[in-house]
Protein backbone atom coordinates (compact mmCIF):
# COMPACT_ATOMS: atom_id res chain seq x y z
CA UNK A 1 92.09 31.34 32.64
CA UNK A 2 92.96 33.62 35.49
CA UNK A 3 95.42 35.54 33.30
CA UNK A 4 92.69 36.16 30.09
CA UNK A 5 90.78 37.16 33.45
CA UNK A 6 93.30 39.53 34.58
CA UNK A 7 94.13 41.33 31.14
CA UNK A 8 90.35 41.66 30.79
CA UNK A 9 90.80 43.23 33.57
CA UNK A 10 93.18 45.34 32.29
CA UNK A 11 91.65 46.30 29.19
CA UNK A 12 88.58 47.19 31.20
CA UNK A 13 90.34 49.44 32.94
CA UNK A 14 92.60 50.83 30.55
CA UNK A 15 89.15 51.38 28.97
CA UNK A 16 87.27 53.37 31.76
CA UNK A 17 90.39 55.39 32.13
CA UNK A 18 90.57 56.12 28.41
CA UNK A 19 86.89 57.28 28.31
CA UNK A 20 87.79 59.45 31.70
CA UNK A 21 90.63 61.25 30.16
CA UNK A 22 88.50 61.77 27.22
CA UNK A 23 85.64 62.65 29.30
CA UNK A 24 88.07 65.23 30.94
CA UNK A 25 89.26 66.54 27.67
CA UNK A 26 85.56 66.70 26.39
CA UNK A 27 84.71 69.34 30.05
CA UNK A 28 88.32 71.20 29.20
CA UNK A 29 87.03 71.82 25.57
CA UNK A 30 83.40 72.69 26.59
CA UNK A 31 84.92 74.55 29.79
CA UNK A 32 87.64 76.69 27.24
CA UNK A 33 84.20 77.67 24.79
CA UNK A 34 81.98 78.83 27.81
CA UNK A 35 85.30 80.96 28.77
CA UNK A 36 85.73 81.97 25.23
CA UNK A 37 81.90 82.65 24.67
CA UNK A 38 81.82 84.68 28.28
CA UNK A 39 84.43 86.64 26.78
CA UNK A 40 83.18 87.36 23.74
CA UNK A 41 80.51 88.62 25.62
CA UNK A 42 81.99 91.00 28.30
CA UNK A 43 84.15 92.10 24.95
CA UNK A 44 80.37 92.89 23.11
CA UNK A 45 79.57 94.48 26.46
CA UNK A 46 82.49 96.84 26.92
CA UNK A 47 82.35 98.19 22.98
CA UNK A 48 78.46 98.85 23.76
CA UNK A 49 78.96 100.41 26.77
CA UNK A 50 81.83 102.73 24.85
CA UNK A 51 79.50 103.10 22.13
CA UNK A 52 76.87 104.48 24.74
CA UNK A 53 79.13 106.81 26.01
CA UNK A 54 80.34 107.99 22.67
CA UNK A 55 76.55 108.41 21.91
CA UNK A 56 76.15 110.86 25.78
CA UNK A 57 79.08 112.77 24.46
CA UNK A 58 77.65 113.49 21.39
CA UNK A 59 74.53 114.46 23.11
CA UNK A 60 76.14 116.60 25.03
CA UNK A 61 78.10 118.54 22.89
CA UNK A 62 74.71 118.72 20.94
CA UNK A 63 73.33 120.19 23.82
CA UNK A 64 76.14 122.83 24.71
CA UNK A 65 75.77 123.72 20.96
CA UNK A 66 72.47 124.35 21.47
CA UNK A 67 72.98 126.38 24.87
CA UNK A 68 75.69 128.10 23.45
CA UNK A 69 73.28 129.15 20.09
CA UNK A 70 70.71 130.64 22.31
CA UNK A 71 72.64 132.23 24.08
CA UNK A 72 73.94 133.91 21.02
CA UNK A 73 70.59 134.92 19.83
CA UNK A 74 69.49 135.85 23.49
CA UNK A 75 72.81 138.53 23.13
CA UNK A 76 71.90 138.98 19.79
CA UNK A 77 68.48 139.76 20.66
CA UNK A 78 69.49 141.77 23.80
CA UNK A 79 71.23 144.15 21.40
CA UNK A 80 68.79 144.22 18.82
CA UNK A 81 66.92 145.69 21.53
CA UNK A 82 69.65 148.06 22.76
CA UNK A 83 69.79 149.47 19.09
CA UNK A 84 66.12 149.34 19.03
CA UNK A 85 65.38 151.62 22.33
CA UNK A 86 68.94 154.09 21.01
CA UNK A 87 66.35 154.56 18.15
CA UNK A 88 63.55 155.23 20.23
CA UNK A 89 65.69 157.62 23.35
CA UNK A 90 67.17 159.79 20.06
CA UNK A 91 63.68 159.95 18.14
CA UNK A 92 62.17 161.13 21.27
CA UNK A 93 65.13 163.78 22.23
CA UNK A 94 64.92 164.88 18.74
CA UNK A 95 61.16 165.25 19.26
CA UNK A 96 61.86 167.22 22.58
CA UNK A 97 64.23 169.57 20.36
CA UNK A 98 61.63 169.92 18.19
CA UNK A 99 59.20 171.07 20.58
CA UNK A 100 61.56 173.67 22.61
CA UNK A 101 62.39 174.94 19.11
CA UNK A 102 59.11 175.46 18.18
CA UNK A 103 58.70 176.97 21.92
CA UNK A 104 61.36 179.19 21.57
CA UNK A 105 59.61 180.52 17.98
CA UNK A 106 56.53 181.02 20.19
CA UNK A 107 58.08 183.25 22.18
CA UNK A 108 59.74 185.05 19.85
């Protein structure tokens, strides 16, 4: 009697440490998905974060395209003018000609 005692015993035990190691494997597994999940994540993190700053470059270039346009029509402008008031200084000498000419056939 003692020794179907004892292996029961054993077989008990054998038992609770067979449903520990399992147990353990069971956390190691769940453990190894949390790490794998976490990563996963950080992973989806970093490529969004990239993506944002692929998205700010963009923006910016947008925006130096767009500085750098009006500027161009600001010089373009600028000399639009320039030509403009050329016009306007030799209309008006021409008009000051004019009027010495027609001076001059005054006095004559």
């Amino acid at each position: 009697r003692a020794s179907l005692a004892e292996r029961a015993i054993l077989v008990e035990r054998a038992s609770l440490v067979e449903r520990a190691v399992l147990t353990e494997r069971a956390n190691l597994v769940e453990r190894g998905g949390l790490v794998e999940r976490a990563n996963l994540a950080e992973r989806d993190i970093l490529v969004e974060r990239a993506n944002l700053v692929e998205r700010a470059n963009l923006l910016e270039r947008d925006i130096l395209v767009e500085r750098a346009s009006l500027v161009e029509r600001a010089v373009l402008t600028e000399r639009a003018n320039l030509v403009e008031r050329g016009g306007l200084v030799e209309r008006a000498n021409l008009a000051e000609r004019d009027i010495l000419v027609e001076r001059a056939n005054l006095v004559e």
